[in-house]
Protein backbone atom coordinates (compact mmCIF):
# COMPACT_ATOMS: atom_id res chain seq x y z
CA UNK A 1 12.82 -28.97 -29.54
CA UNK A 2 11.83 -24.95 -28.88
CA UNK A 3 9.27 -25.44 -31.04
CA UNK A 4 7.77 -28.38 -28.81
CA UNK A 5 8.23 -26.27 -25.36
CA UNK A 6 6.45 -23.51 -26.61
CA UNK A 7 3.46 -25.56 -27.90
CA UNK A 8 3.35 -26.98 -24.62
CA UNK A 9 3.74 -23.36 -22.63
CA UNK A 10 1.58 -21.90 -25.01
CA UNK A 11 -1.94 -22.52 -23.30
CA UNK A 12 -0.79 -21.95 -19.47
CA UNK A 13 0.32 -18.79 -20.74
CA UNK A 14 -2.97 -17.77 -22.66
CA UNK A 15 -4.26 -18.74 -19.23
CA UNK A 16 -2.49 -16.46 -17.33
CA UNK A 17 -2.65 -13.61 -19.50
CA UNK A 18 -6.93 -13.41 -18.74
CA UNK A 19 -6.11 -13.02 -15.48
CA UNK A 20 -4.72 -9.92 -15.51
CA UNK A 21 -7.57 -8.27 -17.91
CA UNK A 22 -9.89 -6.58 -16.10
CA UNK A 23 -7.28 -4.85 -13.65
CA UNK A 24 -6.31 -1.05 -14.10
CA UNK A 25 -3.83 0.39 -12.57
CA UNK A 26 -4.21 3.59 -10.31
CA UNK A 27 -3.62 6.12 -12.70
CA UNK A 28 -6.22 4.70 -15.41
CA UNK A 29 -8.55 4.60 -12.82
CA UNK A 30 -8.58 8.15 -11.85
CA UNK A 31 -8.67 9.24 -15.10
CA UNK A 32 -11.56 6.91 -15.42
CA UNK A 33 -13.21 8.37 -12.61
CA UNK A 34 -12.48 12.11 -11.71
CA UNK A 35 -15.19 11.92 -8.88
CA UNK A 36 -12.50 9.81 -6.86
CA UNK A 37 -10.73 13.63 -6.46
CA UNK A 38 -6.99 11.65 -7.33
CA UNK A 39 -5.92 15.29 -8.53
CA UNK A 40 -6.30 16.80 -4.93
CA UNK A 41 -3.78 14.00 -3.29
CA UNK A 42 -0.62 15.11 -5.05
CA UNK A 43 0.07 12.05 -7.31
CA UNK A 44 3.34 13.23 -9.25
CA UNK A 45 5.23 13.26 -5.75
CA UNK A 46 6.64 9.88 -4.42
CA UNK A 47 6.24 10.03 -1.18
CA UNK A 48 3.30 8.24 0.19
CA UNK A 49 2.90 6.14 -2.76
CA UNK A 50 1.18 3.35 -1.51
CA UNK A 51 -0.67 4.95 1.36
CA UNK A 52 -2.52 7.25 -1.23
CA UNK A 53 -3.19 4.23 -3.39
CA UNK A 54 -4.63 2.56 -0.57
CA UNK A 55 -6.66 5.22 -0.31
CA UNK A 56 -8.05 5.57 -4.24
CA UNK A 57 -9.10 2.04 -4.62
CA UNK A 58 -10.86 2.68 -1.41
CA UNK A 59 -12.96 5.22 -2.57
CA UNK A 60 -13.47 3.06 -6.17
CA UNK A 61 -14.34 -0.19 -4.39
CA UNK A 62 -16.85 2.85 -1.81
CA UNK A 63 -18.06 4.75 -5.17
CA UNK A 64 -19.60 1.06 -6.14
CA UNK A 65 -20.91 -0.32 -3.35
CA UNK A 66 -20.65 2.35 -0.45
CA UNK A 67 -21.88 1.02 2.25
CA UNK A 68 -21.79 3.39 5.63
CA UNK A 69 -19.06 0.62 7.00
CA UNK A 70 -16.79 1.40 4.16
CA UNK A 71 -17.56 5.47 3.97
CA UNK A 72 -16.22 5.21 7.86
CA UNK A 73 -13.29 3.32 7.18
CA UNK A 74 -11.86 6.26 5.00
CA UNK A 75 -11.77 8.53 7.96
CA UNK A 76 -10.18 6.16 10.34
């Protein structure tokens, strides 16, 4: 009976699992990319966690396609 439920679970979860693929997570990407400057906005410390990662996808998603829209939004 496991046996049956896991051959039917089996391809929603190989499904799934290509979803999540492509996506880094913050701290890959700066060492990816040490032109995003992640080293000068204090990483270590917890405060302002999700502010500052706001902040370095912004300038990932502005370092591909930076459009004069998007450089302005980082100063706002």
């Amino acid at each position: 009976m496991k046996i049956a439920k896991l051959l039917i679970a089996l391809p929603s979860l190989i499904v799934l699992s290509g979803c999540f693929e492509d996506r880094r997570n913050t701290e890959q990407l700066c060492n990816d990319h040490p032109e995003l400057r992640c080293e000068k906005l204090n990483i270590n410390d917890g405060q302002c966690r999700l502010p500052r990662t706001d902040l370095i996808w912004h300038r990932f998603e502005v370092h591909k396609s930076g459009s004069d829209a998007n450089k302005i939004k980082e100063y706002a």
